[in-house]
Protein backbone atom coordinates (compact mmCIF):
# COMPACT_ATOMS: atom_id res chain seq x y z
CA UNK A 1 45.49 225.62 237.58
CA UNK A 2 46.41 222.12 238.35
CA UNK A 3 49.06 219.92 239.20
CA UNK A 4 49.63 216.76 237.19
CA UNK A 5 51.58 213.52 237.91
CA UNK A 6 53.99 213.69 234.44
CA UNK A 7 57.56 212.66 234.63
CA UNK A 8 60.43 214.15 236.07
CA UNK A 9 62.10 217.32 234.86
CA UNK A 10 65.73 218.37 235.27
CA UNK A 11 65.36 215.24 238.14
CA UNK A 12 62.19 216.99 240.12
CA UNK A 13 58.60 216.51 240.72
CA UNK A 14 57.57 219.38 240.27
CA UNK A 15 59.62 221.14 238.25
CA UNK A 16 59.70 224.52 237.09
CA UNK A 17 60.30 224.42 233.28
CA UNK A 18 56.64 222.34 233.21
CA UNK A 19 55.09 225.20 235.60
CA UNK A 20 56.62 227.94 232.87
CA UNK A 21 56.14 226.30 230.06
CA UNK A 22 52.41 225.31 230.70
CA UNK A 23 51.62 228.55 231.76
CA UNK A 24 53.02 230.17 229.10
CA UNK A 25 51.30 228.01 226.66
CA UNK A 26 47.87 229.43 227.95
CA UNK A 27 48.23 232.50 229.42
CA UNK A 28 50.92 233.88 226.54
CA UNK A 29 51.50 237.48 227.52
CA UNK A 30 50.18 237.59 230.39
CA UNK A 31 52.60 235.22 232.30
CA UNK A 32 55.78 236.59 234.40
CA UNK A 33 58.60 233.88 235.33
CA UNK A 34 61.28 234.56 237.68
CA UNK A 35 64.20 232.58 238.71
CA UNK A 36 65.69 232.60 242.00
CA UNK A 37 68.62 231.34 243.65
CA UNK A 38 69.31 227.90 242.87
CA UNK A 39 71.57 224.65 241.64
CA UNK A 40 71.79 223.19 238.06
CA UNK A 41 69.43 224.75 235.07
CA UNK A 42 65.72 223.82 235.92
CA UNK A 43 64.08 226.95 234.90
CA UNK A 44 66.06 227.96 232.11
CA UNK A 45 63.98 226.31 229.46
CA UNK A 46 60.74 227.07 231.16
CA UNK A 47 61.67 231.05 231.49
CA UNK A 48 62.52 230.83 227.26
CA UNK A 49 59.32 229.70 226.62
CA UNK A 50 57.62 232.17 228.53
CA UNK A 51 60.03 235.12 226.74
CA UNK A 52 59.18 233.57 223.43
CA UNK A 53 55.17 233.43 224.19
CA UNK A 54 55.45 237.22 225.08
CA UNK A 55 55.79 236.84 228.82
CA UNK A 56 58.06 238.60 230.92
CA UNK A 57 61.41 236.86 232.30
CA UNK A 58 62.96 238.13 235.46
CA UNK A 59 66.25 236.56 236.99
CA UNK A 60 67.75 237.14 240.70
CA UNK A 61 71.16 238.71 239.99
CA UNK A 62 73.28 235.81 240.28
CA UNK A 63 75.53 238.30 241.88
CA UNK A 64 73.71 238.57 245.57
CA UNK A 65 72.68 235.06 245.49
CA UNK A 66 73.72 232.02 248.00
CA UNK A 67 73.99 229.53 245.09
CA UNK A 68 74.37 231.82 241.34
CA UNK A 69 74.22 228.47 239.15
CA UNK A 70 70.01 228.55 238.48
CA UNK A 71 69.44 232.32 237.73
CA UNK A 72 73.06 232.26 236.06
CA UNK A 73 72.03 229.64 233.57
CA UNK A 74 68.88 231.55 232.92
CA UNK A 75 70.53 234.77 232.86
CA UNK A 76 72.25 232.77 229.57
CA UNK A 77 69.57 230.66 228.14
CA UNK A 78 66.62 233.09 228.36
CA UNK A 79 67.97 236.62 228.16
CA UNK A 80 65.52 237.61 230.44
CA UNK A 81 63.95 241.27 230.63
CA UNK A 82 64.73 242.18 234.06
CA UNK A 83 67.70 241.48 236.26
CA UNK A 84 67.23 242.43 239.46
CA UNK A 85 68.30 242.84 243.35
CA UNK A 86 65.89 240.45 245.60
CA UNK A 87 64.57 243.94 247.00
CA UNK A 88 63.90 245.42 243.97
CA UNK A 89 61.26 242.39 242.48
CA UNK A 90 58.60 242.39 244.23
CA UNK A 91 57.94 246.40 243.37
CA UNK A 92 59.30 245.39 239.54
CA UNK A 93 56.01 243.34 239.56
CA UNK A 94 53.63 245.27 240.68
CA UNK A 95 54.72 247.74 238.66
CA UNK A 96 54.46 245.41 235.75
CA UNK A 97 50.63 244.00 236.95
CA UNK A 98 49.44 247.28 237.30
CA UNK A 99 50.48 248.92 234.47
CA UNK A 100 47.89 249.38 231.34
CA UNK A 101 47.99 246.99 228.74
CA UNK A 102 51.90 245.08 229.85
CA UNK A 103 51.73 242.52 230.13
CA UNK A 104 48.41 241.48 231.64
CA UNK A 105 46.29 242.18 228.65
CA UNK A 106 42.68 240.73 230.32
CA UNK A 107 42.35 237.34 228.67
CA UNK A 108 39.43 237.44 225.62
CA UNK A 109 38.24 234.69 224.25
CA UNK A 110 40.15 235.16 221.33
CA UNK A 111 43.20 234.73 222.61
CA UNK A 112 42.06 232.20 225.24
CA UNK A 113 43.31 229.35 222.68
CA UNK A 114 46.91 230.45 222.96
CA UNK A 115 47.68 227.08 221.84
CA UNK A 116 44.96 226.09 219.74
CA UNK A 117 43.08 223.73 222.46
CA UNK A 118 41.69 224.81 225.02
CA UNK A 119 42.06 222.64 227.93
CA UNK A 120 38.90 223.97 230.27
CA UNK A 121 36.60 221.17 229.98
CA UNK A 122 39.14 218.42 229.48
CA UNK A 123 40.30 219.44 233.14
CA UNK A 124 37.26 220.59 234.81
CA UNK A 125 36.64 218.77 237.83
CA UNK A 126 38.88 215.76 239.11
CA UNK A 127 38.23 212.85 236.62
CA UNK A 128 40.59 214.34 233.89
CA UNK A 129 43.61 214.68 235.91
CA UNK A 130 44.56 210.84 235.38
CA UNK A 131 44.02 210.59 232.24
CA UNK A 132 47.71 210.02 229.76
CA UNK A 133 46.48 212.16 227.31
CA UNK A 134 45.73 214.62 229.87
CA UNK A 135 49.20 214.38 231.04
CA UNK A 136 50.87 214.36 227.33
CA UNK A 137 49.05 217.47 226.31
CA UNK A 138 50.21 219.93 229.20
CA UNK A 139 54.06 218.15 229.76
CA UNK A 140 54.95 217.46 226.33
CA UNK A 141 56.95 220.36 224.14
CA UNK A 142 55.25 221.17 221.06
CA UNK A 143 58.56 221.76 219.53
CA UNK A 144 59.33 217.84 218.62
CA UNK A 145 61.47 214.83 219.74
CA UNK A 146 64.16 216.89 218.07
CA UNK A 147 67.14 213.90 217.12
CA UNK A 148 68.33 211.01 218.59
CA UNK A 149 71.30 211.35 221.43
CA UNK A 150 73.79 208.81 222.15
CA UNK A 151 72.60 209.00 225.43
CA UNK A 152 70.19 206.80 227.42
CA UNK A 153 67.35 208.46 229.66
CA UNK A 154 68.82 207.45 233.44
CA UNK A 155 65.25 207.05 234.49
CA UNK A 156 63.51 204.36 231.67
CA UNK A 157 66.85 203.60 229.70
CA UNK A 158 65.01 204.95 226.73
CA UNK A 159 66.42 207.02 223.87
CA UNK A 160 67.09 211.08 224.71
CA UNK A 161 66.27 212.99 221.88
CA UNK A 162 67.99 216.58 221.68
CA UNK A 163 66.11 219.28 221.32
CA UNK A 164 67.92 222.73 220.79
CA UNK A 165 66.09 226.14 221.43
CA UNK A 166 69.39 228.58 220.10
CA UNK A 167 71.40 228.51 223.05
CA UNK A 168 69.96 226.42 224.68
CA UNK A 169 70.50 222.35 224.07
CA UNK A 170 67.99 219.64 226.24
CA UNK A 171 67.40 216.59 226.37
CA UNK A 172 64.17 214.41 226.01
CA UNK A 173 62.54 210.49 225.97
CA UNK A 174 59.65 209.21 224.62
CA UNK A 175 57.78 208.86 228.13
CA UNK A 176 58.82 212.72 228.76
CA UNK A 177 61.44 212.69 230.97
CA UNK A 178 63.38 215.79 230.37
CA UNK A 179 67.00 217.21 231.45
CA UNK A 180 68.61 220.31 230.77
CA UNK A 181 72.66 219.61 229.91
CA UNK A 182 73.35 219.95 233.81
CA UNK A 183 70.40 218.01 234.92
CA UNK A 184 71.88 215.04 232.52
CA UNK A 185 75.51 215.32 234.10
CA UNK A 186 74.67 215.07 237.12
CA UNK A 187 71.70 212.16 236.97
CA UNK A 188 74.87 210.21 234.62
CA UNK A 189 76.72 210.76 237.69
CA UNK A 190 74.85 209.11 240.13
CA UNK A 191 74.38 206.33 237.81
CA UNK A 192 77.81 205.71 237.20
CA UNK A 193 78.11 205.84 241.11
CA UNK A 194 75.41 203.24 242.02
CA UNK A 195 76.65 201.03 239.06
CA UNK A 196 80.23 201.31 240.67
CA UNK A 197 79.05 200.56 244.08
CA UNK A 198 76.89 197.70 242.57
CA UNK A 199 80.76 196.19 241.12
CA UNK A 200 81.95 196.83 244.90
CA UNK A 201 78.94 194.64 246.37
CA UNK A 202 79.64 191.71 243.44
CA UNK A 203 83.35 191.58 244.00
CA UNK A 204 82.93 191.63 247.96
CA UNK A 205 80.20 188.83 247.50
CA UNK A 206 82.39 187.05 244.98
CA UNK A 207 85.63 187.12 247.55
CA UNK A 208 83.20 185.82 250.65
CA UNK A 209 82.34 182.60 248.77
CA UNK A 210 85.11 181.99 247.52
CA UNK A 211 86.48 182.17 250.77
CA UNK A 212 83.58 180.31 252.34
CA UNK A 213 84.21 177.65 249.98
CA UNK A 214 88.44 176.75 250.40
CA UNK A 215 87.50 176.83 254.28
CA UNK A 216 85.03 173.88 253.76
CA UNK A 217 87.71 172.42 251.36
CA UNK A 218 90.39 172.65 254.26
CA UNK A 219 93.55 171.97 253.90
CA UNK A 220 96.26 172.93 252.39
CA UNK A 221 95.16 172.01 248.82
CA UNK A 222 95.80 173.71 245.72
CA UNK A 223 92.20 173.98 245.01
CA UNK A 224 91.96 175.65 248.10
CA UNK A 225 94.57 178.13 247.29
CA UNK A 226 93.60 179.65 244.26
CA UNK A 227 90.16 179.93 245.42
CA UNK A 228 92.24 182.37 248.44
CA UNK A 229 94.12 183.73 245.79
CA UNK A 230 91.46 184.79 243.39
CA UNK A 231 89.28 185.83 246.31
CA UNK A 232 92.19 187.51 247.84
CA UNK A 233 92.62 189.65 243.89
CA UNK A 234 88.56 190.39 244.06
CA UNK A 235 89.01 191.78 247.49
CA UNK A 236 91.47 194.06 246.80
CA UNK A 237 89.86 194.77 242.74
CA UNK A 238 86.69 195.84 245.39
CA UNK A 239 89.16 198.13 247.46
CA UNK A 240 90.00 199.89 244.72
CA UNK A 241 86.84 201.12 243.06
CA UNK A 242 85.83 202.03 246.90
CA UNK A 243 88.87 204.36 246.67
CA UNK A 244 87.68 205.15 243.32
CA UNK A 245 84.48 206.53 244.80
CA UNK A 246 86.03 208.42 247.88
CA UNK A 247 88.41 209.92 245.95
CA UNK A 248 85.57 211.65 243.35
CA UNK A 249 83.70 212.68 246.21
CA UNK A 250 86.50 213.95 247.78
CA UNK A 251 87.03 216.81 244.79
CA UNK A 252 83.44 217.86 244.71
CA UNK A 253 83.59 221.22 245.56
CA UNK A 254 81.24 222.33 248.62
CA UNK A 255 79.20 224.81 246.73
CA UNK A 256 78.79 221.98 244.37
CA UNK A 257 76.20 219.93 247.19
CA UNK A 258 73.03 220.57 246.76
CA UNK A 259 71.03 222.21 249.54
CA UNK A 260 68.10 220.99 251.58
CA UNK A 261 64.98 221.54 249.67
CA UNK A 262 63.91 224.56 251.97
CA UNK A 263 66.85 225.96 250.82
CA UNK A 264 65.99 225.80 247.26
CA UNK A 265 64.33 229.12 245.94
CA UNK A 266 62.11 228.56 243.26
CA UNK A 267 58.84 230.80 242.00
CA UNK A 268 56.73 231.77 239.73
């Protein structure tokens, strides 16, 4: 197993839908995915396509955990097999590893080619790792570019295509960078922030020169008043998207921040 440089997923590096999803294209059956406590919907897609390779898909109960969002979405998306207590998973898979024939059927190689390539000797060693194509073949969905969004991608600007698995609706560029509908929201979010905060520093920087400028002027001229004026109106036009900005954060929720990384419970 190795870990390639591909783009972001659901705004990580690594993510987990690329961990299920590669895994489930190779090992088919044999994989088991389970979601943990977590924010937003990374996992959701990846835990589908192991269900729909004939994996198994276990979810935390969303019930007992500190943040519900992550095994709740997959607990809707994927329709997973087992939902379970923390306690109770770590027997529910050894009970599944050990018992004959589910789901660990002992690889053959005929069904070694889950996917119809098999990927051994392009990644044996270190030299393949770099490679694009490399990269394409084990991050990019088989499924399509699905249609064109109206959306941008927040990382290259590109086109998002949509891709919908039933329930489930993502989104996708050309390079690969991939969001689930959460994912999106909130990356659209922080854009719209820094692009607000980026009209704060303009207006600010507009207001200085113009003030800059009437105070070499002097006087009491009227050039140099409506250069105070219209700095004075970018000023307070700067003020007000700052409140903008406080105010938004202000409504956020607290279970709606994001925990420290260590806090973050994701397996496989």
């Amino acid at each position: 197993m190795r870990v390639l440089r591909g783009p972001r997923e659901n705004r990580h590096r690594p993510a987990i839908d690329p961990l299920f999803r590669t895994a489930a294209r190779e090992y088919g059956p044999r994989v088991i995915g389970v979601v943990l406590s977590g924010l937003q919907d990374d996992g959701s897609a990846g835990l589908y396509a192991v269900k729909r390779r004939g994996g198994v898909a276990i979810v935390q109960d969303p019930k007992e955990t500190p943040w519900s969002e992550m095994p709740g979405k997959a607990l809707t998306y994927a329709s997973p097999h087992y939902v379970l207590q923390a306690r109770d998973i770590a027997a529910n898979l050894i009970q599944l590893v050990t018992a004959s024939e589910s789901p660990m059927v002992k690889k053959t190689s005929k069904n070694r080619k889950s996917n119809g390539k098999n990927h051994k000797n392009k990644l044996s060693g270190t030299g393949g790792l770099e490679k694009p194509t490399v990269n394409m073949e084990t991050t990019s969905p088989e499924e399509g570019e699905g249609t064109p969004s109206v959306f941008a991608c927040p990382e290259c600007l590109g086109v998002l295509w949509e891709l919908k698995d039933e329930k489930m609706v993502r989104f996708r560029c050309r390079v690969g960078h991939s969001f689930g509908t959460d994912s999106l929201a909130v990356e659209l979010s922080i854009a719209s922030e820094s692009a607000l905060w980026a009209a704060v520093r303009a207006l600010e920087e507009k207001a200085a020169m113009q003030r800059h400028v009437a105070d070499g002027i002097g006087g009491k001229s009227s050039v140099s008043g409506r250069l105070l004026d219209q700095s004075a109106a970018d000023a307070a036009n700067a003020l007000l998207i700052r409140d903008m900005i406080f105010r938004r954060d202000a409504k956020l929720e607290p279970e709606e921040v994001e925990p420290e990384p260590e806090q973050r419970r994701k397996t496989a």
